[in-house]
C-alpha atoms as a PDB file:
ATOM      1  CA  UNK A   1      68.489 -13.941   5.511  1.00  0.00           C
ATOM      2  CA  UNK A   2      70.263 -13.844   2.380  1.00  0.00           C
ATOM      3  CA  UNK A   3      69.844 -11.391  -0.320  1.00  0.00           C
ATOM      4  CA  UNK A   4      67.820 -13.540  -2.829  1.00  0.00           C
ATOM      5  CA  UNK A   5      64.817 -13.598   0.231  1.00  0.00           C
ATOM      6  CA  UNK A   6      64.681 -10.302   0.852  1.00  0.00           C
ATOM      7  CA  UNK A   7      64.478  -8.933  -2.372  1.00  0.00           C
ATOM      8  CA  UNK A   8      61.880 -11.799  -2.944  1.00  0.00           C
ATOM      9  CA  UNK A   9      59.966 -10.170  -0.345  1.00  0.00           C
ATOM     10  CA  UNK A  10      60.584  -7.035  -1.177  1.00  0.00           C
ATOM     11  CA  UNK A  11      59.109  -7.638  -4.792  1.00  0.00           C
ATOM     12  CA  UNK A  12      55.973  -9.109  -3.059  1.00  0.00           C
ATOM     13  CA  UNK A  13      55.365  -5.981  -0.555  1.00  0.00           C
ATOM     14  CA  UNK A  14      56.052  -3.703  -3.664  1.00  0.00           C
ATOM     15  CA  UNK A  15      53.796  -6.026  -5.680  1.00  0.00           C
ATOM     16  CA  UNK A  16      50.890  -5.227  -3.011  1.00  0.00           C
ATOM     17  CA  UNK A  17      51.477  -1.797  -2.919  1.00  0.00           C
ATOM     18  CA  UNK A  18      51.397  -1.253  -6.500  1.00  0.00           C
ATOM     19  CA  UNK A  19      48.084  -3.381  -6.579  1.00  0.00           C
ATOM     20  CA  UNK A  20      46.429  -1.157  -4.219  1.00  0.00           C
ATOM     21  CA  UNK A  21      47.241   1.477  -5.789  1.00  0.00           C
ATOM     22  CA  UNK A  22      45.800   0.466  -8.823  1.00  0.00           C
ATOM     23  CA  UNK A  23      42.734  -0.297  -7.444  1.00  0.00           C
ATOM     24  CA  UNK A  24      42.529   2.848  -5.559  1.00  0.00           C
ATOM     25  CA  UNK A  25      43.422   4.853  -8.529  1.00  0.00           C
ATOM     26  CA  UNK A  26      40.438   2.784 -10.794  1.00  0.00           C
ATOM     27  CA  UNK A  27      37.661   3.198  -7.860  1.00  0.00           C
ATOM     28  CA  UNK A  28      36.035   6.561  -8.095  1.00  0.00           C
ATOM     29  CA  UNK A  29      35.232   7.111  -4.371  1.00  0.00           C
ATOM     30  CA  UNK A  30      33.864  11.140  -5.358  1.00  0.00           C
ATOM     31  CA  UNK A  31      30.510  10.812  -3.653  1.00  0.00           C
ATOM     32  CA  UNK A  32      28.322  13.067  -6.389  1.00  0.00           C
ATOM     33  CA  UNK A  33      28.350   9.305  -7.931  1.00  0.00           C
ATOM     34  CA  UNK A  34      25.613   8.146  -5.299  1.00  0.00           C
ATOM     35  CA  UNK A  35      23.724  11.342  -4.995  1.00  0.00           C
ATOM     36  CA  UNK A  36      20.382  11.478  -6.809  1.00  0.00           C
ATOM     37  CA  UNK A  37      18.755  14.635  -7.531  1.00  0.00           C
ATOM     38  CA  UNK A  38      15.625  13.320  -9.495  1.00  0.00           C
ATOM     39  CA  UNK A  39      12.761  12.653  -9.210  1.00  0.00           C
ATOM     40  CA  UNK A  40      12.008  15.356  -7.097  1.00  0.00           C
ATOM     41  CA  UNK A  41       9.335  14.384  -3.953  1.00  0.00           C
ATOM     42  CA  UNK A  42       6.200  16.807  -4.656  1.00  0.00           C
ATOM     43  CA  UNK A  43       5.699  19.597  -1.571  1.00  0.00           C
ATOM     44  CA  UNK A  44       3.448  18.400   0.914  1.00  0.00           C
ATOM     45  CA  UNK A  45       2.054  20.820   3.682  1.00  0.00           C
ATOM     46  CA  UNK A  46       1.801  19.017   6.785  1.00  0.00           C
ATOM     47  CA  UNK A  47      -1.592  19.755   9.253  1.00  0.00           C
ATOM     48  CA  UNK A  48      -1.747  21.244  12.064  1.00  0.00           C
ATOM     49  CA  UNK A  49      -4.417  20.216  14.858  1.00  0.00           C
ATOM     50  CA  UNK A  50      -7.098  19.022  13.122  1.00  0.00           C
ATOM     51  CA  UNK A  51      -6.072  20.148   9.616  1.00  0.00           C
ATOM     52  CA  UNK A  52      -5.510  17.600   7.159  1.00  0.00           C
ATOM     53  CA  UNK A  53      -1.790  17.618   4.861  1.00  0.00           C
ATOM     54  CA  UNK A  54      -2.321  19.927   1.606  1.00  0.00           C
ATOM     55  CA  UNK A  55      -2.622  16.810  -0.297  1.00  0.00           C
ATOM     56  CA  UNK A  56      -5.625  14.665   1.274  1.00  0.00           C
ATOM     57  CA  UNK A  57      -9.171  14.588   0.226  1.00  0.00           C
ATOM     58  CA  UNK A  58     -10.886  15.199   2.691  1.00  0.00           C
ATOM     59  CA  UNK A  59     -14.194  12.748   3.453  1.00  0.00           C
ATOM     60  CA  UNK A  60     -15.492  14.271   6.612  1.00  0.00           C
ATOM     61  CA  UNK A  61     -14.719  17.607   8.332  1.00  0.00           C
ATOM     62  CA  UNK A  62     -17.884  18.690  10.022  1.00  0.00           C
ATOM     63  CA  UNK A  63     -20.409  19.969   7.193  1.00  0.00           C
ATOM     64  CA  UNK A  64     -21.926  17.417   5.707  1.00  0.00           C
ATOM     65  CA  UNK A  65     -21.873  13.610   4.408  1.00  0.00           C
ATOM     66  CA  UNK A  66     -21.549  14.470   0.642  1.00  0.00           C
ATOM     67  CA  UNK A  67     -18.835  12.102   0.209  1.00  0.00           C
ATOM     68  CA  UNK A  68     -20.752   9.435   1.281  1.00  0.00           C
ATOM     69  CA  UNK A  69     -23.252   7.317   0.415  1.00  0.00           C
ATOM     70  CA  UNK A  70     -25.977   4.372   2.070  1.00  0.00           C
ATOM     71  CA  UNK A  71     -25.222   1.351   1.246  1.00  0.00           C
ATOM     72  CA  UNK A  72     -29.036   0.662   0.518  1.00  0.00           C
ATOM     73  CA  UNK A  73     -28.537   1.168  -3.071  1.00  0.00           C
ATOM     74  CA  UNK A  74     -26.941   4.374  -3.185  1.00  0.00           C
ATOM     75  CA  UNK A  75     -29.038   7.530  -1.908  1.00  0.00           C
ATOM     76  CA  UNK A  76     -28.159  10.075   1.375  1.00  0.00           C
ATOM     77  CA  UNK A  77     -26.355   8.936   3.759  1.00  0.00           C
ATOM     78  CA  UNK A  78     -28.945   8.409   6.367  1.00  0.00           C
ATOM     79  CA  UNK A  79     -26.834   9.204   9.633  1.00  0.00           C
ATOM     80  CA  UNK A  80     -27.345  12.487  11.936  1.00  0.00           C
ATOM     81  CA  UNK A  81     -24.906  15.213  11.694  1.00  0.00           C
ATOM     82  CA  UNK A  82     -24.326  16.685  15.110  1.00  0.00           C
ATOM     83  CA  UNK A  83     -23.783  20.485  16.086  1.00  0.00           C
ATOM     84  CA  UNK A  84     -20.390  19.532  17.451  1.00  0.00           C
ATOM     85  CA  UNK A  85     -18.686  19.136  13.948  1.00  0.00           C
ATOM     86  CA  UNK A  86     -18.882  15.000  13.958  1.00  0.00           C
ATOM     87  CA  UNK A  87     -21.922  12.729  12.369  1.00  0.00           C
ATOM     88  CA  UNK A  88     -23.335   9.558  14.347  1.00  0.00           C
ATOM     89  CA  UNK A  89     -24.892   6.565  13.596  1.00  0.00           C
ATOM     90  CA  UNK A  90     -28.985   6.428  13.488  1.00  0.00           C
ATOM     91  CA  UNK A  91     -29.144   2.737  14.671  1.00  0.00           C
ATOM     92  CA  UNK A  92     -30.925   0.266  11.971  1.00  0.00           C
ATOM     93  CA  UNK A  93     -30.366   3.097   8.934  1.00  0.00           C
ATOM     94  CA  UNK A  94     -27.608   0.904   7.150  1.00  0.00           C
ATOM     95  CA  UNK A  95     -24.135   1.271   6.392  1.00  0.00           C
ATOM     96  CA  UNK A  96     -22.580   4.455   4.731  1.00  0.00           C
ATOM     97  CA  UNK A  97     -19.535   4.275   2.028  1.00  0.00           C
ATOM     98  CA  UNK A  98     -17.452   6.597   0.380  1.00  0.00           C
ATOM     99  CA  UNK A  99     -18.470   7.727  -2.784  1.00  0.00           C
ATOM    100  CA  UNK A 100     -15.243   7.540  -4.071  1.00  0.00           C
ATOM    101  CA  UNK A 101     -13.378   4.350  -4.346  1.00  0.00           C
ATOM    102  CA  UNK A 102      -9.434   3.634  -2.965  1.00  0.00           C
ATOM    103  CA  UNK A 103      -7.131   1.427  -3.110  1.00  0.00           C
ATOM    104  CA  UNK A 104      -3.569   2.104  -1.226  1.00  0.00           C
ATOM    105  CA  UNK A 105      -3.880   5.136   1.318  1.00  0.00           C
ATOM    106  CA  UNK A 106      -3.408   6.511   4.250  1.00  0.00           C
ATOM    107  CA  UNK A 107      -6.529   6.994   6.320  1.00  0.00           C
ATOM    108  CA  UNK A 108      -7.106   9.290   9.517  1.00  0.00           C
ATOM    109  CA  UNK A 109     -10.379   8.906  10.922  1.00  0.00           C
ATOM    110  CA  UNK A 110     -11.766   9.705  14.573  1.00  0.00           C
ATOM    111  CA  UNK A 111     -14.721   8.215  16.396  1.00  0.00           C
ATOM    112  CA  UNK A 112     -16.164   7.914  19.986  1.00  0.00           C
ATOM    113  CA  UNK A 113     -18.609   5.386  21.917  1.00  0.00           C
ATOM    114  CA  UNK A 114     -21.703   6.995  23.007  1.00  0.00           C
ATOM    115  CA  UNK A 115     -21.223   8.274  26.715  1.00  0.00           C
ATOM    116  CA  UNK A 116     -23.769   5.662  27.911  1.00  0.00           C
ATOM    117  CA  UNK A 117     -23.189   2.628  26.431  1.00  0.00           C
ATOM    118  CA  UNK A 118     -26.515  -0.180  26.544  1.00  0.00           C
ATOM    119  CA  UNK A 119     -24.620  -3.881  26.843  1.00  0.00           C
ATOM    120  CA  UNK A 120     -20.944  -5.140  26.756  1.00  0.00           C
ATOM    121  CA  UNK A 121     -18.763  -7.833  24.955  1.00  0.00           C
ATOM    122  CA  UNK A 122     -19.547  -6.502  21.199  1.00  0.00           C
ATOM    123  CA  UNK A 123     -22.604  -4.532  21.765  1.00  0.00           C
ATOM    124  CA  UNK A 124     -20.470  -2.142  23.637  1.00  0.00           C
ATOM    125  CA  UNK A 125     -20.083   0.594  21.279  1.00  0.00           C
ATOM    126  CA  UNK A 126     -19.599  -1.334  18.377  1.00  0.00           C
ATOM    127  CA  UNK A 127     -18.894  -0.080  14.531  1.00  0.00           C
ATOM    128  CA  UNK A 128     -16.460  -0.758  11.844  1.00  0.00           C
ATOM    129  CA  UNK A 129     -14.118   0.624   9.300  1.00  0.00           C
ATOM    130  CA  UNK A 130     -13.962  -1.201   6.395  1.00  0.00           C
ATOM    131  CA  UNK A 131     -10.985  -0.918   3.745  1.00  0.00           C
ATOM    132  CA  UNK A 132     -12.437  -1.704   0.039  1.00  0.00           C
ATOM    133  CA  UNK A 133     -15.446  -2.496   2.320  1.00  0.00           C
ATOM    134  CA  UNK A 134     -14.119  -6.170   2.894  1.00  0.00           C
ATOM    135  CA  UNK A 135     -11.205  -5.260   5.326  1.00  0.00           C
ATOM    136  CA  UNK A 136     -12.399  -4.597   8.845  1.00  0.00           C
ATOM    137  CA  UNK A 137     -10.863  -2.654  11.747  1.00  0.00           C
ATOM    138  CA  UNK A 138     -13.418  -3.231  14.852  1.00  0.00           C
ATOM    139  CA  UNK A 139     -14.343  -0.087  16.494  1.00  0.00           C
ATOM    140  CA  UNK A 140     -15.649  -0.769  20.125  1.00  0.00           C
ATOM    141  CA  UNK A 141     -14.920   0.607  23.505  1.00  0.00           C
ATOM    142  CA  UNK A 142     -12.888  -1.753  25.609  1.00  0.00           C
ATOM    143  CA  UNK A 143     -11.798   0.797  28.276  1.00  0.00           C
ATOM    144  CA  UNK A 144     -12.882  -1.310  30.301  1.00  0.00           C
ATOM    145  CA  UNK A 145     -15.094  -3.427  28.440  1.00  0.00           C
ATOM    146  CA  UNK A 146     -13.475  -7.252  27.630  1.00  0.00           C
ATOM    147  CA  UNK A 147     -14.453  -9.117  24.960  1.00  0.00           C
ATOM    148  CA  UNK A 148     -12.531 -11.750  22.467  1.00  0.00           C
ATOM    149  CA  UNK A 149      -9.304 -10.239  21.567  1.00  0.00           C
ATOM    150  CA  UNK A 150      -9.455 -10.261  18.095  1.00  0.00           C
ATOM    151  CA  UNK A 151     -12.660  -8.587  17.856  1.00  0.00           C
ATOM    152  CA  UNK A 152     -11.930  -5.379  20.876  1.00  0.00           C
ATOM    153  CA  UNK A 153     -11.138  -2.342  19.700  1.00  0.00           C
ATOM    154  CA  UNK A 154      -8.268  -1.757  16.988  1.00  0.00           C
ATOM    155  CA  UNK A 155      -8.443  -5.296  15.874  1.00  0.00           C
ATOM    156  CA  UNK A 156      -8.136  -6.571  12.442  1.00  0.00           C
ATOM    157  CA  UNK A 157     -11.622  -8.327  13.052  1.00  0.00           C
ATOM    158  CA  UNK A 158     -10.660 -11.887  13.579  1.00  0.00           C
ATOM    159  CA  UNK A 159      -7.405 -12.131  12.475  1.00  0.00           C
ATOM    160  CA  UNK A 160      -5.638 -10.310  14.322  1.00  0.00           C
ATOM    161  CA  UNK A 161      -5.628  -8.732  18.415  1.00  0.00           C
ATOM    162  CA  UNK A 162      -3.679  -5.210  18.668  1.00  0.00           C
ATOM    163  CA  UNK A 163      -0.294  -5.235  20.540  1.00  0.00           C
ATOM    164  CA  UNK A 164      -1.977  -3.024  23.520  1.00  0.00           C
ATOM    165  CA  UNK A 165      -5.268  -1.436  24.449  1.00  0.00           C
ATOM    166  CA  UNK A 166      -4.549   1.651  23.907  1.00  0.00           C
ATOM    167  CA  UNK A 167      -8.594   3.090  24.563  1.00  0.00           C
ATOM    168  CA  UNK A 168      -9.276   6.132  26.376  1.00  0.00           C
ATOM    169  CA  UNK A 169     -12.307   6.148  28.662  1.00  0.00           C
ATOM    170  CA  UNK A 170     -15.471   5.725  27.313  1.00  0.00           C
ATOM    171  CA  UNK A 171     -17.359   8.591  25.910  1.00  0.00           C
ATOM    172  CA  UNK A 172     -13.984  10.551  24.357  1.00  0.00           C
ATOM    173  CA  UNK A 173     -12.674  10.976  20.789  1.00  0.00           C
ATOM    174  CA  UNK A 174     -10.230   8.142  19.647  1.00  0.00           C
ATOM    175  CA  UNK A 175      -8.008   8.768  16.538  1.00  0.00           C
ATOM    176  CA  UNK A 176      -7.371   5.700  14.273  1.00  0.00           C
ATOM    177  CA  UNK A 177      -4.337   6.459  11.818  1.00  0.00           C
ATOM    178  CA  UNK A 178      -4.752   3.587   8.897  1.00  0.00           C
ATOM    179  CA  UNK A 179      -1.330   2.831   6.379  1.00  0.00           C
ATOM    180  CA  UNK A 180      -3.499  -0.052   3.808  1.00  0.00           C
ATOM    181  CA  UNK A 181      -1.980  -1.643   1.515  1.00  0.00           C
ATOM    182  CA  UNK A 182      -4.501  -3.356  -1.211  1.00  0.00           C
ATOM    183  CA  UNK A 183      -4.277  -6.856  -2.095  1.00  0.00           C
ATOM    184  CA  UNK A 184      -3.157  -7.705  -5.982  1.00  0.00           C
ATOM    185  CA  UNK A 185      -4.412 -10.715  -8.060  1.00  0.00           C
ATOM    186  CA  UNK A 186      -3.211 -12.268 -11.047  1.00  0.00           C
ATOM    187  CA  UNK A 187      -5.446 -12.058 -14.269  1.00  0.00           C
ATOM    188  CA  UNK A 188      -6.769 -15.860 -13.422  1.00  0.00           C
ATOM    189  CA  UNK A 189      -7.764 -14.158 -10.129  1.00  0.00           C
ATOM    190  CA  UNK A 190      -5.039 -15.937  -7.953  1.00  0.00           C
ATOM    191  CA  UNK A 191      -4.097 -13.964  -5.387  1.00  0.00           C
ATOM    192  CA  UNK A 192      -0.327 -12.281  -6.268  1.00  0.00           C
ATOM    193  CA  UNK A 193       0.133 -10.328  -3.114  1.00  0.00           C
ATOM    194  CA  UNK A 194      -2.304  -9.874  -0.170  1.00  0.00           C
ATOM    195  CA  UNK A 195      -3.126  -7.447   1.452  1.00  0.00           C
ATOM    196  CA  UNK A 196      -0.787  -5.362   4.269  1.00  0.00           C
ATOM    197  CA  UNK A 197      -1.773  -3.083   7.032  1.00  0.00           C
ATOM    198  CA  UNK A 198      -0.010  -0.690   9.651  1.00  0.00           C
ATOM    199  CA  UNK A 199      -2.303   1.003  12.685  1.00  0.00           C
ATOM    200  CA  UNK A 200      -1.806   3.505  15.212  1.00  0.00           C
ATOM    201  CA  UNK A 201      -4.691   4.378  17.611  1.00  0.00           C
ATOM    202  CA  UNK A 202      -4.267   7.148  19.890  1.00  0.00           C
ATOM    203  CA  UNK A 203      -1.057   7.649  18.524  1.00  0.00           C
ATOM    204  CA  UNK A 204       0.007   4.327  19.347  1.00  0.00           C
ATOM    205  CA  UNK A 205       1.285   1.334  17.380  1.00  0.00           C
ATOM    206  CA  UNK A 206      -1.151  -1.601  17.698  1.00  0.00           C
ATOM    207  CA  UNK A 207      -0.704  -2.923  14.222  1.00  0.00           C
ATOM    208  CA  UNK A 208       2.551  -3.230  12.640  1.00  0.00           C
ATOM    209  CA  UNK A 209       2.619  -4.114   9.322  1.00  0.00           C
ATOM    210  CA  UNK A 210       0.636  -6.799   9.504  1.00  0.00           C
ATOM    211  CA  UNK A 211      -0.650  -9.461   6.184  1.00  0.00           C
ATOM    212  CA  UNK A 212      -4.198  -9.536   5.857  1.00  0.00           C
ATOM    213  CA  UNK A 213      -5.446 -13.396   5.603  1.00  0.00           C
ATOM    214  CA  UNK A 214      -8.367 -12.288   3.489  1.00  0.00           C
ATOM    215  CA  UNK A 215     -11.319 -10.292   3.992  1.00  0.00           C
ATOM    216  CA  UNK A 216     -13.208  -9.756   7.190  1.00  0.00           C
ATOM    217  CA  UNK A 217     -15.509 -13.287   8.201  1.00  0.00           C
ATOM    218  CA  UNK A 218     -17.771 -13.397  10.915  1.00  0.00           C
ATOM    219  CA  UNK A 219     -17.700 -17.175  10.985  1.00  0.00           C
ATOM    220  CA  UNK A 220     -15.318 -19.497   9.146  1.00  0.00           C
ATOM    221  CA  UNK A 221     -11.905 -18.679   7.742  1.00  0.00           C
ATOM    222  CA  UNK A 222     -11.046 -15.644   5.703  1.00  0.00           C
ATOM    223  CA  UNK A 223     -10.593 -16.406   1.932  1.00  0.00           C
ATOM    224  CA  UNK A 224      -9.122 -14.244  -0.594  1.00  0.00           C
ATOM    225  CA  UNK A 225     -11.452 -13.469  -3.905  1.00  0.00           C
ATOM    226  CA  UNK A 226     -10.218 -11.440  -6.847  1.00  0.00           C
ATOM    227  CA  UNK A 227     -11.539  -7.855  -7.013  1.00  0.00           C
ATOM    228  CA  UNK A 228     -10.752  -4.162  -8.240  1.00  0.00           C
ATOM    229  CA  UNK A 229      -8.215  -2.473  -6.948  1.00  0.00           C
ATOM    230  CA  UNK A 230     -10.020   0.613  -6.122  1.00  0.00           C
ATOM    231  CA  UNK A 231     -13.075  -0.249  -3.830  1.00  0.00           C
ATOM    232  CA  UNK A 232     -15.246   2.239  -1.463  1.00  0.00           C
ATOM    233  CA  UNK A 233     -14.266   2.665   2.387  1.00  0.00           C
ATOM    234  CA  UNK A 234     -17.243   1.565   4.339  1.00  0.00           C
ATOM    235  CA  UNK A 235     -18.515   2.552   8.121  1.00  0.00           C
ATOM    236  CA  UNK A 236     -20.736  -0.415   9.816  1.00  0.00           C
ATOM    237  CA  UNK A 237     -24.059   0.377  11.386  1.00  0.00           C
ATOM    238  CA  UNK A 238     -23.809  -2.233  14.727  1.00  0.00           C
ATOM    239  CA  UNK A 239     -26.720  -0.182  16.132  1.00  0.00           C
ATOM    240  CA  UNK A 240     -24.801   1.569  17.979  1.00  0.00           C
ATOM    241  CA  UNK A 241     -24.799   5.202  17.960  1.00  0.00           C
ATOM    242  CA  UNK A 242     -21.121   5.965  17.994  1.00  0.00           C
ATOM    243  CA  UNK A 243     -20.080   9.108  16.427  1.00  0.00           C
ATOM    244  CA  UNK A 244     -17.283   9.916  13.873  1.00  0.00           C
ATOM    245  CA  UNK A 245     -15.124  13.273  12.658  1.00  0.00           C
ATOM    246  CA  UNK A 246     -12.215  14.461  11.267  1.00  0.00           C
ATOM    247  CA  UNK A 247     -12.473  11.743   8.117  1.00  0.00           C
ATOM    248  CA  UNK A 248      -9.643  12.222   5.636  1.00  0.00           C
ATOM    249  CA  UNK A 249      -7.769  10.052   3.596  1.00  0.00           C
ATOM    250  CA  UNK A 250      -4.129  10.113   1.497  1.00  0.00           C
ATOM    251  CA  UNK A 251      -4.448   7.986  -1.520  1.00  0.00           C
ATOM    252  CA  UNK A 252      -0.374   6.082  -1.763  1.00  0.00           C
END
């Protein structure tokens, strides 16, 4: 190789080296430059047992239904609170709803079939929990009770089944652990984004993050319609006397 070559290539090695070197010297690689210090999350305390997080308000814990309401043009609640801490359903009384209304949150909420349960299919400890009272997550016992899979229990009534059954045996407390995400609309009332939800029950994943196709229909397709963004929760009276405790929600 004669001289000429190698020096070419010698210029063209030093010519790389210098350009990395450059470049390393520009980049700032310090890594303060992608720390963020603000804002600062606000202290939560998490619960423990049946305690709620410091920062929920709390809609049922064993006293008394003041945060709710019938659904018969306002008034008392109508359903029986029991000496165990929980409330149940007086069959043909109504609905309840919350006083207050939500819109994103994070609801906890237990319930439990009556012990004896008269019927199956739906009539099998049926009830409902109802986001913005249009969004319905069936509450039935299906221990061993079958029925349609997108109406048993933990299903986004008739849209969509759960990924498992995840019931306990009929006559114990079930734990339903909501993330909802409320639909937007534009100001012509076209829908902008609908509506999201995530559900655990028992502890266990049965809904992931799943896109509402519009409120809850008992017959026909589900069909989105402009509302508020803040709406009351809502617990359906099926008939059946199924009880409920531990009510508490986290508004997002």
């Amino acid at each position: 190789m004669d001289k000429y070559n190698i020096i070419k290539k010698l210029s063209s090695a030093l010519a790389i080296i210098f350009i990395m070197a450059t470049l390393t010297f520009c980049q700032d690689w310090r890594p303060v430059l992608t720390e963020k210090w603000e804002p600062v999350p606000p202290k939560v305390t998490p619960g423990e047992g049946t305690l709620p997080p410091s920062d929920a308000i709390i809609l049922f814990h064993g006293n008394d239904l003041s945060s709710w309401e019938s659904t018969r043009g306002g008034g008392p609640a109508p359903w029986k609170i029991e000496d165990d801490g929980s409330f149940t359903i007086i069959p043909g009384s109504g609905d309840i709803q919350t006083k207050q209304s939500f819109g994103d949150v994070q609801l906890h909420i237990e319930w439990r079939a009556p012990f004896e349960v008269v019927g199956d299919g739906q009539d099998h400890g049926n009830s409902g929990v109802y986001l913005q009272k249009k969004y319905e997550i069936q509450v039935l016992d299906c221990y061993t009770n079958k029925t349609y899979v997108n109406g048993q229990t933990a299903s986004i009534y008739k849209q969509y089944a759960p990924l498992v059954n995840a019931c306990k045996p009929t006559g114990e407390w079930q734990s339903y652990d909501i993330i909802f995400m409320a639909p937007r609309f534009n100001e012509d009332g076209s829908l902008f984004a609908p509506a999201t939800l995530t559900l655990l029950h028992n502890g266990v994943l049965v809904q992931n993050h799943v896109t509402l196709q519009g409120p809850t229909e008992y017959i026909g397709l589900p069909e989105y319609k402009a509302h508020d963004l803040k709406q009351p929760l809502m617990l359906q009276n099926h008939a059946n006397p199924v009880s409920f405790r531990n009510i508490w929600v986290r508004e997002l």
